[in-house]
PDB file of N, CA and C in Angstrom:
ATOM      1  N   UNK A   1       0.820  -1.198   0.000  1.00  0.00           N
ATOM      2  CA  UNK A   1       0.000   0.000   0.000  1.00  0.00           C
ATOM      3  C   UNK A   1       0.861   1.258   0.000  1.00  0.00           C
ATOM      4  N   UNK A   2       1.810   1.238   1.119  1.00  0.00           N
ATOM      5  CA  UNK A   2       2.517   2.239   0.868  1.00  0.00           C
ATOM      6  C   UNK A   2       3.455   2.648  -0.191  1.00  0.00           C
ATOM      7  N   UNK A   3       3.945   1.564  -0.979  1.00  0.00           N
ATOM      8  CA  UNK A   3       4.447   1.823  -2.566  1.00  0.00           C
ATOM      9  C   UNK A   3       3.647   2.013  -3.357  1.00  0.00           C
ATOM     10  N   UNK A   4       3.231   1.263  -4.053  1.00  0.00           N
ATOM     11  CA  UNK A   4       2.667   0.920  -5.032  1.00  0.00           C
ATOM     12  C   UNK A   4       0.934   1.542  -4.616  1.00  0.00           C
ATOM     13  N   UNK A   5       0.561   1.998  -3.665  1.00  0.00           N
ATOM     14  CA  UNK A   5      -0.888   2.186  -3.370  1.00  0.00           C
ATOM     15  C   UNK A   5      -1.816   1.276  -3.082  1.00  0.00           C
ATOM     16  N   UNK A   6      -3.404   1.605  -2.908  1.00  0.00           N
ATOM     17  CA  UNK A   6      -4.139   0.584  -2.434  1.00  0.00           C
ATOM     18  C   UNK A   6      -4.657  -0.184  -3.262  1.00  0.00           C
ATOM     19  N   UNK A   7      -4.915   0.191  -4.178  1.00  0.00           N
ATOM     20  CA  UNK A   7      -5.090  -1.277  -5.752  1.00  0.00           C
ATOM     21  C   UNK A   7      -4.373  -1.893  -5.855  1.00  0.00           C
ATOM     22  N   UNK A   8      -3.053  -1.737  -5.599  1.00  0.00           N
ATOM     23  CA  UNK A   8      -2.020  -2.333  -5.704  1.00  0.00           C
ATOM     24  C   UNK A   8      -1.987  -3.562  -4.934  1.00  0.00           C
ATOM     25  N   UNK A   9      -2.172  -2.906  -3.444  1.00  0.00           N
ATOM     26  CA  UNK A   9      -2.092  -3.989  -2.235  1.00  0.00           C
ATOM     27  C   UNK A   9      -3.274  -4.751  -2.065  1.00  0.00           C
ATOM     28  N   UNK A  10      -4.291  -4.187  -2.717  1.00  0.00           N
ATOM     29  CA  UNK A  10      -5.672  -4.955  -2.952  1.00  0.00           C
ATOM     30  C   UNK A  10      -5.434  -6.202  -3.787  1.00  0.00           C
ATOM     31  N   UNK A  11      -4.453  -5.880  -4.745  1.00  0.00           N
ATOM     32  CA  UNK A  11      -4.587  -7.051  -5.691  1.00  0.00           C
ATOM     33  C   UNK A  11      -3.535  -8.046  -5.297  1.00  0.00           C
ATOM     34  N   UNK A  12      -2.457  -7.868  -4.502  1.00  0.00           N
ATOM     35  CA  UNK A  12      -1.578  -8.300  -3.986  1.00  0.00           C
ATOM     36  C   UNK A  12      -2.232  -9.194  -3.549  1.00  0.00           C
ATOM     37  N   UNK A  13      -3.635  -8.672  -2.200  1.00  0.00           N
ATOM     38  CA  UNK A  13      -4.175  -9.685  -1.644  1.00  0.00           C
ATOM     39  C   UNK A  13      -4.758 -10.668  -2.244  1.00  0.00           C
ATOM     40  N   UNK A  14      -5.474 -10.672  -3.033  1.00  0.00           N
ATOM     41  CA  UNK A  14      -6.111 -11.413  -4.250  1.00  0.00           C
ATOM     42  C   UNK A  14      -5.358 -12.839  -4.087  1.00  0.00           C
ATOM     43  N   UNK A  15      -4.234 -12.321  -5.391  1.00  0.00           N
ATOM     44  CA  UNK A  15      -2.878 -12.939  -5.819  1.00  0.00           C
ATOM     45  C   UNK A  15      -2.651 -14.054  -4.440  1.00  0.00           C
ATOM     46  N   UNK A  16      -2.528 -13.084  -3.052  1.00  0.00           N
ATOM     47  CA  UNK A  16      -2.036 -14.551  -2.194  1.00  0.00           C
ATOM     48  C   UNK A  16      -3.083 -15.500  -1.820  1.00  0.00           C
ATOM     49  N   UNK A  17      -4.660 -15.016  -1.770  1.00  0.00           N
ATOM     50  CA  UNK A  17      -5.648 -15.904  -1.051  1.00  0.00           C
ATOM     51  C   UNK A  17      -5.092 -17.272  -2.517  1.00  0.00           C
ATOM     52  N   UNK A  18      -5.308 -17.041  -3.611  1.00  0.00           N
ATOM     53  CA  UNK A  18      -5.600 -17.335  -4.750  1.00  0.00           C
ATOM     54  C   UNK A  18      -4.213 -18.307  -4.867  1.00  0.00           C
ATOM     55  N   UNK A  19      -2.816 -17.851  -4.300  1.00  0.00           N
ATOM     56  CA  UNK A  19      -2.014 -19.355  -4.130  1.00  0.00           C
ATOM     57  C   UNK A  19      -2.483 -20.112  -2.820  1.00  0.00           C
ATOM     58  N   UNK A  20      -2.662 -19.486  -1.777  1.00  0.00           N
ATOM     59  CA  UNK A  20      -2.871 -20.284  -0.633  1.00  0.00           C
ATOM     60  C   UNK A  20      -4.015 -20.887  -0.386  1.00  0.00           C
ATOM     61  N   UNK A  21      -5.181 -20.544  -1.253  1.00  0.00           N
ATOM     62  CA  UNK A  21      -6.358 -21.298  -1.249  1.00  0.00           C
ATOM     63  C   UNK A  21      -6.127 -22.633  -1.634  1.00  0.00           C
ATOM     64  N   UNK A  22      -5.436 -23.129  -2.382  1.00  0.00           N
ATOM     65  CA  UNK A  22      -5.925 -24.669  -2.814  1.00  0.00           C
ATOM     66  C   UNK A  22      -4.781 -25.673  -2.273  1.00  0.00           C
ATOM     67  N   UNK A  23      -4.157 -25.090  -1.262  1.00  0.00           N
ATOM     68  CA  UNK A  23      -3.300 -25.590   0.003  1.00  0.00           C
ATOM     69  C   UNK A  23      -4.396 -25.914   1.223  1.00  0.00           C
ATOM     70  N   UNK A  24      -5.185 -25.319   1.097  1.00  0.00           N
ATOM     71  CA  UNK A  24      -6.095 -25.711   2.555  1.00  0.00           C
ATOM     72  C   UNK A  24      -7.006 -26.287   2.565  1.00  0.00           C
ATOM     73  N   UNK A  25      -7.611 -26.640   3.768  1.00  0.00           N
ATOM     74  CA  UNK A  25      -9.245 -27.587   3.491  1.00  0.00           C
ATOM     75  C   UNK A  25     -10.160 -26.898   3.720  1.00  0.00           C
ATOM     76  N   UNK A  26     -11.090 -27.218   3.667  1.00  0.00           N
ATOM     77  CA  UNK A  26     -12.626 -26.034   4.041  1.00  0.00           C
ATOM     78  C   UNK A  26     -13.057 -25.909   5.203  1.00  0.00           C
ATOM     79  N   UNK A  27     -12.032 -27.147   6.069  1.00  0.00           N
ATOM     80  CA  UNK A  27     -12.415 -26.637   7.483  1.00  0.00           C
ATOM     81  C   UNK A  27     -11.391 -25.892   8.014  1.00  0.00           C
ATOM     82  N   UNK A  28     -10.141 -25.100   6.857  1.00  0.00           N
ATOM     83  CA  UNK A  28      -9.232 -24.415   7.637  1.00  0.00           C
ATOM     84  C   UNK A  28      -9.234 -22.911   7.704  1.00  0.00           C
ATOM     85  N   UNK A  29      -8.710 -22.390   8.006  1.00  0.00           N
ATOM     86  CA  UNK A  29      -9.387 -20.852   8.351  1.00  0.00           C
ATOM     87  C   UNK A  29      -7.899 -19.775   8.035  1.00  0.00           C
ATOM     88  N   UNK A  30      -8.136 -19.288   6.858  1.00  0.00           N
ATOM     89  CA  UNK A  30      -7.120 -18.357   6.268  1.00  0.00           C
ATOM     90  C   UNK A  30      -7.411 -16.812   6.543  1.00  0.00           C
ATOM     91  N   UNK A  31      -7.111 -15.824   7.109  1.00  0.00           N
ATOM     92  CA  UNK A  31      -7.059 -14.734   7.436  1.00  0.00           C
ATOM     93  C   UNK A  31      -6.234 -13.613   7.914  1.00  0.00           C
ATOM     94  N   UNK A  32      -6.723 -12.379   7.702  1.00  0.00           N
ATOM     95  CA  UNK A  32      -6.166 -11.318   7.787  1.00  0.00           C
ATOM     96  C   UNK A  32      -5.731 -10.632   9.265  1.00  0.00           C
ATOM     97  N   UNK A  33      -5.029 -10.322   9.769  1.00  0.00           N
ATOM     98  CA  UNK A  33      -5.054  -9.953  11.323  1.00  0.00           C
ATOM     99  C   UNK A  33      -4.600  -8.928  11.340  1.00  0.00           C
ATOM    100  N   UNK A  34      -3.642  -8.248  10.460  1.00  0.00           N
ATOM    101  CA  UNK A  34      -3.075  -6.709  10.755  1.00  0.00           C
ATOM    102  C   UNK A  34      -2.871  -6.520   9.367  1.00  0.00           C
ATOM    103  N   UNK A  35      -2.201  -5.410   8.774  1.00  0.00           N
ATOM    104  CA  UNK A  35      -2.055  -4.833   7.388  1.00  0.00           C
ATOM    105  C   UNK A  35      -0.677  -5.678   6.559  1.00  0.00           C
ATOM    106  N   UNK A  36       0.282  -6.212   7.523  1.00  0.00           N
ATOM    107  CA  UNK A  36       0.967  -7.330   6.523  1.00  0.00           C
ATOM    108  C   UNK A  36       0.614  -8.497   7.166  1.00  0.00           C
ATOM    109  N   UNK A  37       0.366  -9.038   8.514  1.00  0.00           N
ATOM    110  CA  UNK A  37       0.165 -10.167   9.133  1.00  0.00           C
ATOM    111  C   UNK A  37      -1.320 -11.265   8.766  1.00  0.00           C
ATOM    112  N   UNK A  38      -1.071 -12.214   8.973  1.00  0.00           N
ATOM    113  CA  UNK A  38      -1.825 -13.267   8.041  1.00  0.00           C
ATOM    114  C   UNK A  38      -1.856 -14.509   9.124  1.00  0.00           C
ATOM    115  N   UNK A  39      -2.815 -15.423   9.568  1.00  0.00           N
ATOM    116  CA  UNK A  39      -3.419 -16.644   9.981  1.00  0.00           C
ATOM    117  C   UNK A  39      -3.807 -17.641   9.568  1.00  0.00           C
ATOM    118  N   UNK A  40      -3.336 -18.235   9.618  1.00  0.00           N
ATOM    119  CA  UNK A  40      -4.046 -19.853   9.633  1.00  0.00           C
ATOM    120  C   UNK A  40      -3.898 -20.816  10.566  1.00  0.00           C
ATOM    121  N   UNK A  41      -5.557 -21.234  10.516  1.00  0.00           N
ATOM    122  CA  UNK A  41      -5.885 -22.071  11.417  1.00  0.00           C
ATOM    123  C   UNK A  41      -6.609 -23.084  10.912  1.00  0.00           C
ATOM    124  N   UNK A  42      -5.504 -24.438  11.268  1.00  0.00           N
ATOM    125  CA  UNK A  42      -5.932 -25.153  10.949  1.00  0.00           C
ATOM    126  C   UNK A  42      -6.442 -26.705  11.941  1.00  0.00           C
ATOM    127  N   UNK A  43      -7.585 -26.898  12.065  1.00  0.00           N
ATOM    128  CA  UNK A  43      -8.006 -27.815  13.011  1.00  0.00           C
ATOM    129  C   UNK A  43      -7.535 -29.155  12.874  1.00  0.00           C
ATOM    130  N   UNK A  44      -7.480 -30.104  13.481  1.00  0.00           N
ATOM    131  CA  UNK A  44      -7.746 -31.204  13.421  1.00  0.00           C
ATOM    132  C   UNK A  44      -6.467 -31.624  12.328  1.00  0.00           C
ATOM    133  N   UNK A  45      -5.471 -30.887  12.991  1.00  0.00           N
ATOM    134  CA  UNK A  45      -4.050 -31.402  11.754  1.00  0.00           C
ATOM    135  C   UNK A  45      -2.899 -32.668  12.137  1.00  0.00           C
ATOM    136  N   UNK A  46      -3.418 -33.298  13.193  1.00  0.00           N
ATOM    137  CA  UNK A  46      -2.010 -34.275  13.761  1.00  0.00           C
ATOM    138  C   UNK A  46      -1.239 -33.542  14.640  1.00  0.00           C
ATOM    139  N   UNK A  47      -0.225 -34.611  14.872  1.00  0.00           N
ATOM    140  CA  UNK A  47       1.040 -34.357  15.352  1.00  0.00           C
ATOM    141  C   UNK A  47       2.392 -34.742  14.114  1.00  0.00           C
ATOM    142  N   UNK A  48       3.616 -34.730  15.217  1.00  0.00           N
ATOM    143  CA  UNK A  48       4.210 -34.893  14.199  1.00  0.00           C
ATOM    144  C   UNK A  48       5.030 -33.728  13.593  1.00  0.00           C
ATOM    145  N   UNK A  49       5.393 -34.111  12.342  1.00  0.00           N
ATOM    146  CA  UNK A  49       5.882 -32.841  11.416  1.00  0.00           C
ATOM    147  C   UNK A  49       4.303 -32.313  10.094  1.00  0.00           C
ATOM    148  N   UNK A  50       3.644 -33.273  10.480  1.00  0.00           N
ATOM    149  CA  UNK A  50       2.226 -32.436   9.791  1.00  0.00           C
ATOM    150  C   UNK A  50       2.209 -31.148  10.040  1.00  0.00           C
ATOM    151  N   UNK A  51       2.278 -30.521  11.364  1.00  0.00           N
ATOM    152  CA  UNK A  51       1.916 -29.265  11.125  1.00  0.00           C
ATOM    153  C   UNK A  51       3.173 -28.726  10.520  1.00  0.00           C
ATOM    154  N   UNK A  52       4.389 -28.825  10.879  1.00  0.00           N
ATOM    155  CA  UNK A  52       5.782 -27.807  10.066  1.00  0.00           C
ATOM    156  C   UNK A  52       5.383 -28.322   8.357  1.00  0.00           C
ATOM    157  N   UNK A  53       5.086 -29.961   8.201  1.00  0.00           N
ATOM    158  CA  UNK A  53       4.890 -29.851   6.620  1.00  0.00           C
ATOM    159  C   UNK A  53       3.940 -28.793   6.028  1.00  0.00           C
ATOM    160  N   UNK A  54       2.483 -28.392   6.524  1.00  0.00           N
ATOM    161  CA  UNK A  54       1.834 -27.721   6.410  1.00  0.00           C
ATOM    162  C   UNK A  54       2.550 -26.030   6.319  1.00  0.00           C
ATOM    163  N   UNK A  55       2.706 -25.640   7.212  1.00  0.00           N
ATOM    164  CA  UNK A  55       3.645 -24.526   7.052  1.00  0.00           C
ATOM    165  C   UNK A  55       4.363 -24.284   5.891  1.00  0.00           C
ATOM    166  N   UNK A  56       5.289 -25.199   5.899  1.00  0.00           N
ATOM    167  CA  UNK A  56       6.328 -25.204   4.611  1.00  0.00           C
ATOM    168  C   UNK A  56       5.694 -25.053   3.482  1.00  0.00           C
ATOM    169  N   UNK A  57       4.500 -25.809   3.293  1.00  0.00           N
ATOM    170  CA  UNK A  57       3.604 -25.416   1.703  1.00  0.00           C
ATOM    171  C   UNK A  57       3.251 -24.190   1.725  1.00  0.00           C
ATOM    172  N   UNK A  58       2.785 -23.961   2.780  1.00  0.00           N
ATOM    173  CA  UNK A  58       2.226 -22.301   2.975  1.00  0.00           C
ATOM    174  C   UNK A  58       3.734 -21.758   2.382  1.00  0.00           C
ATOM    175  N   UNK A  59       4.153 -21.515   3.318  1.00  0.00           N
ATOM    176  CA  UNK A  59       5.413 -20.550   3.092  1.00  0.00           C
ATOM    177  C   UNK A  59       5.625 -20.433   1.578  1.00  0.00           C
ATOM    178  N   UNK A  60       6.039 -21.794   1.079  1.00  0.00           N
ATOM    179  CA  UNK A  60       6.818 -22.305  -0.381  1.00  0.00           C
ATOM    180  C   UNK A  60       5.944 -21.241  -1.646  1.00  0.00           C
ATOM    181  N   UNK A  61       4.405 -21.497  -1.213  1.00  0.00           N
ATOM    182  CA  UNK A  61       3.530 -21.070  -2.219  1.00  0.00           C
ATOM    183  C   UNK A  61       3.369 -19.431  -2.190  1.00  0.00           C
ATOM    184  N   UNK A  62       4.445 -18.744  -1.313  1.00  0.00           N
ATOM    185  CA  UNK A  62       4.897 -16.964  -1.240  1.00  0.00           C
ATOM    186  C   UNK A  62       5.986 -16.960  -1.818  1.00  0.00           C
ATOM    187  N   UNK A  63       6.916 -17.390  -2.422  1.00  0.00           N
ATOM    188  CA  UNK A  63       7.974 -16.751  -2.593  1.00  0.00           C
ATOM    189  C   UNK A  63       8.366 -16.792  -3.786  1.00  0.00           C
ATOM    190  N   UNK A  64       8.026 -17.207  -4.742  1.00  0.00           N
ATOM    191  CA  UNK A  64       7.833 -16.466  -6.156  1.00  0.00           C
ATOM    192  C   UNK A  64       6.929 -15.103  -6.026  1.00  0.00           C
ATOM    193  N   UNK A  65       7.592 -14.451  -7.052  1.00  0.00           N
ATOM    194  CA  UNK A  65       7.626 -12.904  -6.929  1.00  0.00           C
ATOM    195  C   UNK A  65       5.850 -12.807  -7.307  1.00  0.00           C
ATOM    196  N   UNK A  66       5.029 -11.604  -7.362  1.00  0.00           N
ATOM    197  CA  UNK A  66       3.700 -11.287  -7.397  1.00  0.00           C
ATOM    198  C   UNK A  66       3.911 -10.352  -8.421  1.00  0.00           C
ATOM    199  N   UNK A  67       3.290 -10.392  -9.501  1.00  0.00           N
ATOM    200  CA  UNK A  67       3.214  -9.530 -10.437  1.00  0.00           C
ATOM    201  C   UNK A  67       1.918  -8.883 -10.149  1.00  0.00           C
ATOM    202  N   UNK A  68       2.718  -7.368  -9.730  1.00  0.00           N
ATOM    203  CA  UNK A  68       1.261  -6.579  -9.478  1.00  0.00           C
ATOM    204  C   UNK A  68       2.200  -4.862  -9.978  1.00  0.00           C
ATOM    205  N   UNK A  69       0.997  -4.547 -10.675  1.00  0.00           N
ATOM    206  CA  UNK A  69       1.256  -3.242 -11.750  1.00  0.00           C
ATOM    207  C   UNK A  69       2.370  -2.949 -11.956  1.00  0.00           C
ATOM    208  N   UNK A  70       2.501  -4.272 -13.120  1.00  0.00           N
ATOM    209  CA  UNK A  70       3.661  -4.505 -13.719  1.00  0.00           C
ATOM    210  C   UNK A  70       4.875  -4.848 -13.667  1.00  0.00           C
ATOM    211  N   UNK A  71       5.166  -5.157 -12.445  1.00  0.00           N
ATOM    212  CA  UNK A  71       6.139  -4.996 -11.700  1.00  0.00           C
ATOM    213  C   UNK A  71       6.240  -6.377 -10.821  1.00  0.00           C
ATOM    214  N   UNK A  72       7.344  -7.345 -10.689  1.00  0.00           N
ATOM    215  CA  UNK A  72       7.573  -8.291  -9.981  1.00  0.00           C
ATOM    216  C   UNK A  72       7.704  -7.729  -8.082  1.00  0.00           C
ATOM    217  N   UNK A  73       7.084  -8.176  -7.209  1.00  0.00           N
ATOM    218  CA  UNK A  73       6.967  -7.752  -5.982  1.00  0.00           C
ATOM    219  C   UNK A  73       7.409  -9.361  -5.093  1.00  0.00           C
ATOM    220  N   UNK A  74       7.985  -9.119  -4.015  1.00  0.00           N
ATOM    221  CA  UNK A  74       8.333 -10.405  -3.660  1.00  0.00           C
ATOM    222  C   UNK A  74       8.063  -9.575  -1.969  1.00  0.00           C
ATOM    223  N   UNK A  75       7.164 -10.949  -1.406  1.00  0.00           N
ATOM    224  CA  UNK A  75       6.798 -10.778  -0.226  1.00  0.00           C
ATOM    225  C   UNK A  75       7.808 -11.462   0.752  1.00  0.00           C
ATOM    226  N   UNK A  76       7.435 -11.393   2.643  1.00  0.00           N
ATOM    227  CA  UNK A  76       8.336 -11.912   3.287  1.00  0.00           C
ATOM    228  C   UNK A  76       7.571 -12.160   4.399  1.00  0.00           C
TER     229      UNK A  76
END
């Protein structure tokens, strides 16, 4: 938002529900909590390294860059 403006960061958001959506289940709960900070909650996940594997997909599916107005953007 503060670069690029609020369309910008609007579409940014888009862009991430839109990789991290088809990482989760419908009983898991993806959300917003502050202006860069982000949640997930996910129920009923094991023990184990299930939850760090889980994580790691999350994570993995941010770090190719976001093409937003025109411009490659890479989150953290």
């Amino acid at each position: 938002n503060d670069t690029l403006g609020h369309a910008a960061g609007d579409d940014l958001l888009r862009q991430v529900v839109r990789r991290v959506g088809p990482h989760l289940r419908a009983s898991d709960i993806f959300g917003r909590i502050g202006s860069d900070e982000f949640a997930v909650i996910v129920p009923d996940l094991g023990t184990g390294q299930e939850p760090a594997n889980v994580a790691r997909k999350l994570v993995d599916t941010l770090v190719a860059p976001f093409r937003i107005s025109g411009q490659d953007v890479f989150i953290g």
